[in-house]
Every structure is written in C-alpha cells, then in structure tokens.
C-alpha atoms as a PDB file:
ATOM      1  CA  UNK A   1       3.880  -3.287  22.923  1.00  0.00           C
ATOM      2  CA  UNK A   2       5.917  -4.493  19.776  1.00  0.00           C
ATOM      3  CA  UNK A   3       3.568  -6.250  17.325  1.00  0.00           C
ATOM      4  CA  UNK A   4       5.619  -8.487  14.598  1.00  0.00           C
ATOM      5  CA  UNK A   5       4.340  -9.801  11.483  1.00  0.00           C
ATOM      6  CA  UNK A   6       6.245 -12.624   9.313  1.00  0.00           C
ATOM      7  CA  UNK A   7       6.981 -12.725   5.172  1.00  0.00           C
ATOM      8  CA  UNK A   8       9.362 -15.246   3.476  1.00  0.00           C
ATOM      9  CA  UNK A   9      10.420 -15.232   0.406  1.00  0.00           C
ATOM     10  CA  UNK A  10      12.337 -18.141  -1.814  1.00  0.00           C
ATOM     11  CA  UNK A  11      14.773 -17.821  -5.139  1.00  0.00           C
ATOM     12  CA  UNK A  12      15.565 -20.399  -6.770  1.00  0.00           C
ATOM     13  CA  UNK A  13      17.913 -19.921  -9.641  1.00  0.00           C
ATOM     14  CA  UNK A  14      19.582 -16.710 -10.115  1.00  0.00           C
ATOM     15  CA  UNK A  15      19.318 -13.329 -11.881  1.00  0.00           C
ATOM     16  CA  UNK A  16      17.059 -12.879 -14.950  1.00  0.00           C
ATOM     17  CA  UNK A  17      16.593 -17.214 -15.029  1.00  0.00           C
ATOM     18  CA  UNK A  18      15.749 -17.384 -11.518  1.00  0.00           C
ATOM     19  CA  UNK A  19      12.095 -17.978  -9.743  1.00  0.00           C
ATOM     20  CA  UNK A  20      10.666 -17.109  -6.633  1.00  0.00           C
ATOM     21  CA  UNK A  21       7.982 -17.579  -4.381  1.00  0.00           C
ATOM     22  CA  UNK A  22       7.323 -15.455  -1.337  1.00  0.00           C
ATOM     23  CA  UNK A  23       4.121 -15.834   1.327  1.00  0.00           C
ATOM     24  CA  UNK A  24       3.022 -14.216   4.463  1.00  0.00           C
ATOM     25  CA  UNK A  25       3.312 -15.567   8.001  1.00  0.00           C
ATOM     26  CA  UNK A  26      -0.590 -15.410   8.500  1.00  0.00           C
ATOM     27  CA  UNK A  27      -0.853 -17.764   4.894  1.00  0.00           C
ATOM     28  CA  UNK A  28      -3.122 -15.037   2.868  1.00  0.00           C
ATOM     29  CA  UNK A  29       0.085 -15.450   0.616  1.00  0.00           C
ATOM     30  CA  UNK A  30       1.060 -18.859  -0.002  1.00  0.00           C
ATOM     31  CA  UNK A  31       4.160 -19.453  -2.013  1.00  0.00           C
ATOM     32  CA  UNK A  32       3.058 -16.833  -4.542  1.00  0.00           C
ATOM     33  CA  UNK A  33       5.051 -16.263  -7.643  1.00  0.00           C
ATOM     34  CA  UNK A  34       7.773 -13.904  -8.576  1.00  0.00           C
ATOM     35  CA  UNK A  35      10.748 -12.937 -10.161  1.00  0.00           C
ATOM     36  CA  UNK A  36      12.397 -10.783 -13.084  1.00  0.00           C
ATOM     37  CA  UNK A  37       9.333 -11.488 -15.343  1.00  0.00           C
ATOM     38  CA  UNK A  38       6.421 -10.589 -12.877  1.00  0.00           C
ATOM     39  CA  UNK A  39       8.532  -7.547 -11.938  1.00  0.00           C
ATOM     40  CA  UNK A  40       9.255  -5.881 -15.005  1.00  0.00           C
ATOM     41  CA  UNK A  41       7.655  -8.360 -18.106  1.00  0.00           C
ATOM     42  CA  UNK A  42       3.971  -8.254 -16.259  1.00  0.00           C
ATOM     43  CA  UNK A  43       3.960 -11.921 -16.238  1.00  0.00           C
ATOM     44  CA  UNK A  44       1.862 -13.941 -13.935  1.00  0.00           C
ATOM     45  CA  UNK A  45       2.681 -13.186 -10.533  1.00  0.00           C
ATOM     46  CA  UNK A  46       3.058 -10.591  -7.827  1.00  0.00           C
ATOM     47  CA  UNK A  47       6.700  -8.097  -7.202  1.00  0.00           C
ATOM     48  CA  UNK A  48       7.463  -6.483  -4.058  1.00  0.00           C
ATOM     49  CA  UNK A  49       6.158  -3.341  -5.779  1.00  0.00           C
ATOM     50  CA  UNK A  50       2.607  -4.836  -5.757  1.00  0.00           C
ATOM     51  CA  UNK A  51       2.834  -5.637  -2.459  1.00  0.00           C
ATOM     52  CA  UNK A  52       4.120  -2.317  -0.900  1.00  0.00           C
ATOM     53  CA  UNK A  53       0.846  -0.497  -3.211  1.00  0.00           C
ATOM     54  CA  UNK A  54      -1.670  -3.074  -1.257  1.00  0.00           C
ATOM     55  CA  UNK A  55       0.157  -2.696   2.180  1.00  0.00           C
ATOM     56  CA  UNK A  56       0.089   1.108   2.176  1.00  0.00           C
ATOM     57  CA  UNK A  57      -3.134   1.415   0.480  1.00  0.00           C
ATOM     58  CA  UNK A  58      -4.829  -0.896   3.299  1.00  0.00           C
ATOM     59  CA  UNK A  59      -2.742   0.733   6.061  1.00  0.00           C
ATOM     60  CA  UNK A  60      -4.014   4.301   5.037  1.00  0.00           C
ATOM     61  CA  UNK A  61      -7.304   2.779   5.048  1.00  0.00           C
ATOM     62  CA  UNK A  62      -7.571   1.909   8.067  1.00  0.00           C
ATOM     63  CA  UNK A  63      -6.023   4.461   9.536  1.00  0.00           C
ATOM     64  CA  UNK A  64      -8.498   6.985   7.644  1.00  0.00           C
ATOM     65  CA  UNK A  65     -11.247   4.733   9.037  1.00  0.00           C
ATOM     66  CA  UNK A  66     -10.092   5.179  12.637  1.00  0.00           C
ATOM     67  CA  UNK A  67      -9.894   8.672  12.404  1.00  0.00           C
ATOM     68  CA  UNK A  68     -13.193   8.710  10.909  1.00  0.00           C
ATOM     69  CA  UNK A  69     -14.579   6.958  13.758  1.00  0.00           C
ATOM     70  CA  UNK A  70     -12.803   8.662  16.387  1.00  0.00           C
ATOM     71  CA  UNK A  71     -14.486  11.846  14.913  1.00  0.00           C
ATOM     72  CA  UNK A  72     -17.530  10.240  15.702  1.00  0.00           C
ATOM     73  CA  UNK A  73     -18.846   8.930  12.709  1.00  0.00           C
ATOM     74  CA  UNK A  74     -20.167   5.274  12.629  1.00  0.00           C
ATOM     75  CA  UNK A  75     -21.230   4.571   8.765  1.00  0.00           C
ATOM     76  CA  UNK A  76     -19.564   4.804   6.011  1.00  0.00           C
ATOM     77  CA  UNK A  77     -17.128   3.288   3.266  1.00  0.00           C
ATOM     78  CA  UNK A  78     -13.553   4.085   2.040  1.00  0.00           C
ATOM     79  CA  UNK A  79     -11.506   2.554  -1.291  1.00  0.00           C
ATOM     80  CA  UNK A  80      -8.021   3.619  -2.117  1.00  0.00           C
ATOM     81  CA  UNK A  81      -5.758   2.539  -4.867  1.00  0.00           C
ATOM     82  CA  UNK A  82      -2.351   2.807  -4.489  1.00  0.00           C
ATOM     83  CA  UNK A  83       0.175   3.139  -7.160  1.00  0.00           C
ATOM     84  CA  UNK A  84       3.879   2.786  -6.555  1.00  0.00           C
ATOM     85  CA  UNK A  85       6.217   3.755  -8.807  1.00  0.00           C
ATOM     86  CA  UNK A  86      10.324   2.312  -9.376  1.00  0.00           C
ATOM     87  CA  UNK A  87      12.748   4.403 -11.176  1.00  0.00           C
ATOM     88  CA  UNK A  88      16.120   2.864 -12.126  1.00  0.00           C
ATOM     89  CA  UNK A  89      18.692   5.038 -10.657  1.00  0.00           C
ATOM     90  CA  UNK A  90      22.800   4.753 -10.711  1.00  0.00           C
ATOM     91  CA  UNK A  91      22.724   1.948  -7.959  1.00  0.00           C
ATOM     92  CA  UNK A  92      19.754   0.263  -9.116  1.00  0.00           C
ATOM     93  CA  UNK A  93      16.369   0.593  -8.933  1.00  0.00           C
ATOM     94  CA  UNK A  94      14.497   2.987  -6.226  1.00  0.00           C
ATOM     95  CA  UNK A  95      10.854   3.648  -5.239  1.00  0.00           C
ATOM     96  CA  UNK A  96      10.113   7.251  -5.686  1.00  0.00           C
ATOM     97  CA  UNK A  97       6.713   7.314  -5.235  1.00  0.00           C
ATOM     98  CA  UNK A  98       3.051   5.522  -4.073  1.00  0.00           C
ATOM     99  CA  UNK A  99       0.112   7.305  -5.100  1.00  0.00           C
ATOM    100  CA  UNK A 100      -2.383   6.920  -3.055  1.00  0.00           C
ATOM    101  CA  UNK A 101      -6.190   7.980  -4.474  1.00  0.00           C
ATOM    102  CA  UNK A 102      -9.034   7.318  -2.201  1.00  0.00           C
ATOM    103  CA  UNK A 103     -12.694   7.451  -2.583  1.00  0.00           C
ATOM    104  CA  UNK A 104     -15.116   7.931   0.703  1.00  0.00           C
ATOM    105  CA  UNK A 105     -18.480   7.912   1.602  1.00  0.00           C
ATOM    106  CA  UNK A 106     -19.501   9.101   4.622  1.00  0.00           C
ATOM    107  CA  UNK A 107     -22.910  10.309   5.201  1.00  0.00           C
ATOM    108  CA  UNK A 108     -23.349  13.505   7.769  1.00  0.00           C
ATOM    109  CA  UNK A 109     -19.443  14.964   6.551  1.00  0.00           C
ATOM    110  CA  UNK A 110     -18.036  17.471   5.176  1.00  0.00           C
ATOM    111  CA  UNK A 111     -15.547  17.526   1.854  1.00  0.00           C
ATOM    112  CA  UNK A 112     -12.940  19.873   3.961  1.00  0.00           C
ATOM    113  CA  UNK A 113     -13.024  17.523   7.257  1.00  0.00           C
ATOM    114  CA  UNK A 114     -12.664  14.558   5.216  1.00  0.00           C
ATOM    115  CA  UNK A 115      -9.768  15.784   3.383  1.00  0.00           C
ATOM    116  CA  UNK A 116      -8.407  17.161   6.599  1.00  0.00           C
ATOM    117  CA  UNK A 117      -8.585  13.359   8.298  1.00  0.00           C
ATOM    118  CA  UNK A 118      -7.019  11.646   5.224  1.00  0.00           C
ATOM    119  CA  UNK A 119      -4.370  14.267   5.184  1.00  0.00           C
ATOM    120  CA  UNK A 120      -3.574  12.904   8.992  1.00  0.00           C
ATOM    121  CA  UNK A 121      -4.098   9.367   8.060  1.00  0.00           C
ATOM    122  CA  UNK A 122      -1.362   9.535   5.047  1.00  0.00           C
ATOM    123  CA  UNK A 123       1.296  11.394   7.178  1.00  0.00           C
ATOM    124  CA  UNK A 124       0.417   8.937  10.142  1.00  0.00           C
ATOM    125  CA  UNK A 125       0.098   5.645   8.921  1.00  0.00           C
ATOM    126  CA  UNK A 126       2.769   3.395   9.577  1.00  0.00           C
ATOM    127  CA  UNK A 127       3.582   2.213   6.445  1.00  0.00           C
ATOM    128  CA  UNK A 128       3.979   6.104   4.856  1.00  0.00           C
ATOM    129  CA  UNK A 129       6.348   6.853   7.701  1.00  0.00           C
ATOM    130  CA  UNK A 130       7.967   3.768   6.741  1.00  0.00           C
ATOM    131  CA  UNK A 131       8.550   4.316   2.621  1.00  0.00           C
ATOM    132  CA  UNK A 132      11.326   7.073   2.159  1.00  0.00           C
ATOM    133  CA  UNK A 133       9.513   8.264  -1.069  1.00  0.00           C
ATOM    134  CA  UNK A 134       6.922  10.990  -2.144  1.00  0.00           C
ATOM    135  CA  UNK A 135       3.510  10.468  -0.949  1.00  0.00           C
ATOM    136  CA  UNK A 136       0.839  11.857  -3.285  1.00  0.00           C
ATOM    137  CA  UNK A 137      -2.625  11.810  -1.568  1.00  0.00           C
ATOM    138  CA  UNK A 138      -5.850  12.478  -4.178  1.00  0.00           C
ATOM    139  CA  UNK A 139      -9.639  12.184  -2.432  1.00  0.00           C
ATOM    140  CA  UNK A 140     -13.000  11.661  -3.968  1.00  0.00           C
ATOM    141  CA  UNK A 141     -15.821  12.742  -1.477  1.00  0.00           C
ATOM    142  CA  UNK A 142     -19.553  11.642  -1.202  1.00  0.00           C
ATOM    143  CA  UNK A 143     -20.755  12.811   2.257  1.00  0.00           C
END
C-alpha cells in the first residue's frame, strides 16, 4: 500500500528578487511565504529547511509514540525539536545535519528503555531514512 502526500510550491521572479509561496495538499500550508530572504535573511516566512526540521521532528514523534505503545504503555507525552542545519558546499548548499532533541514523559519507564525505543524510532522513521545527512538524537527522560 503506497500512501502519497501533495506540496506545491510557486516562484515568481527569479534569484535573490524573486518570491515564493509553497502549501501542502491537505491546506495546513496555504500559499505560505518564501524565498532568498526567509531562507537566509530570517525574514517573514518559512524555507524548505524549516519544513524538513518540523517533518522529521513530527515523524520521529510518532514513530517514538508507536513504539511506546507497542511496548505497552498507554500514557504519556513526547516533544522534540528538530534542528537542521545547511552548509554551503562547492555545488551549492547541502543539509548536513537535523538534530533531533526530544523530551518524554512516560510514567511506569525506564531512562535505558526509553532511550533504547527512540534510538529505533530515529533509525526507523521514514523521514531519517529519507535525509542523507547525520542524525544526532539527544533525550530528556521523566518516567
């Protein structure tokens, strides 16, 4: 079972001058702003960088959460942050790294299990197997 998922993204204008607006197929994004200033001036806006950090920090979420669950436990909560890095390189620009640093809370367990299940969760989810970068992985543990 194939499950597909829609983005678009709009330029108008080129290089440095030009202006675009990218959204998501379910419309949580909705013509959202970007371009060479919300990429590397912090202007107003989101950058494809942003957007990896929140996809693989809510991927490895959930993915922590399921295996969690499927170790039996039913309560808890999980936040991660995730920080990706770009590095100009000779052709361009490449992302080296996403940092991911996650806090849990889940009464009845143990720091060493928990670290053990996010360990899975950031080698497993599909977004990490999908970035070609380093993967950093730091937990914060309330049982």
């Amino acid at each position: 079972m194939a499950i597909v998922k829609q983005g678009s993204a709009r330029y108008d204008g080129l290089g440095k001058e030009g202006k675009g607006h990218v959204s998501t197929g379910s419309g949580a994004l909705s013509d959202q702003p970007y371009g060479f200033q919300t990429r590397f001036e912090d202007a107003p806006g989101t950058n494809p960088e942003e957007l990896i950090a929140a996809a693989h920090a809510s991927c490895f979420t959930m993915a922590l959460s399921f295996r969690l669950a499927d170790a039996g436990h039913t309560d808890g909560s999980l936040t991660t942050e995730a920080e990706v890095t770009l590095e100009k390189d000779d052709g361009g620009f490449t992302v080296t790294r996403s940092a991911l640093s996650t806090k849990g809370k889940v009464p009845g367990m143990d720091k060493a299990k928990f670290e053990e299940l996010a360990a899975d969760a950031k080698a497993n989810c599909p977004i990490s197997k999908l970035l070609n970068c380093d993967i950093t992985l730091e937990t914060s543990f309330e049982g």
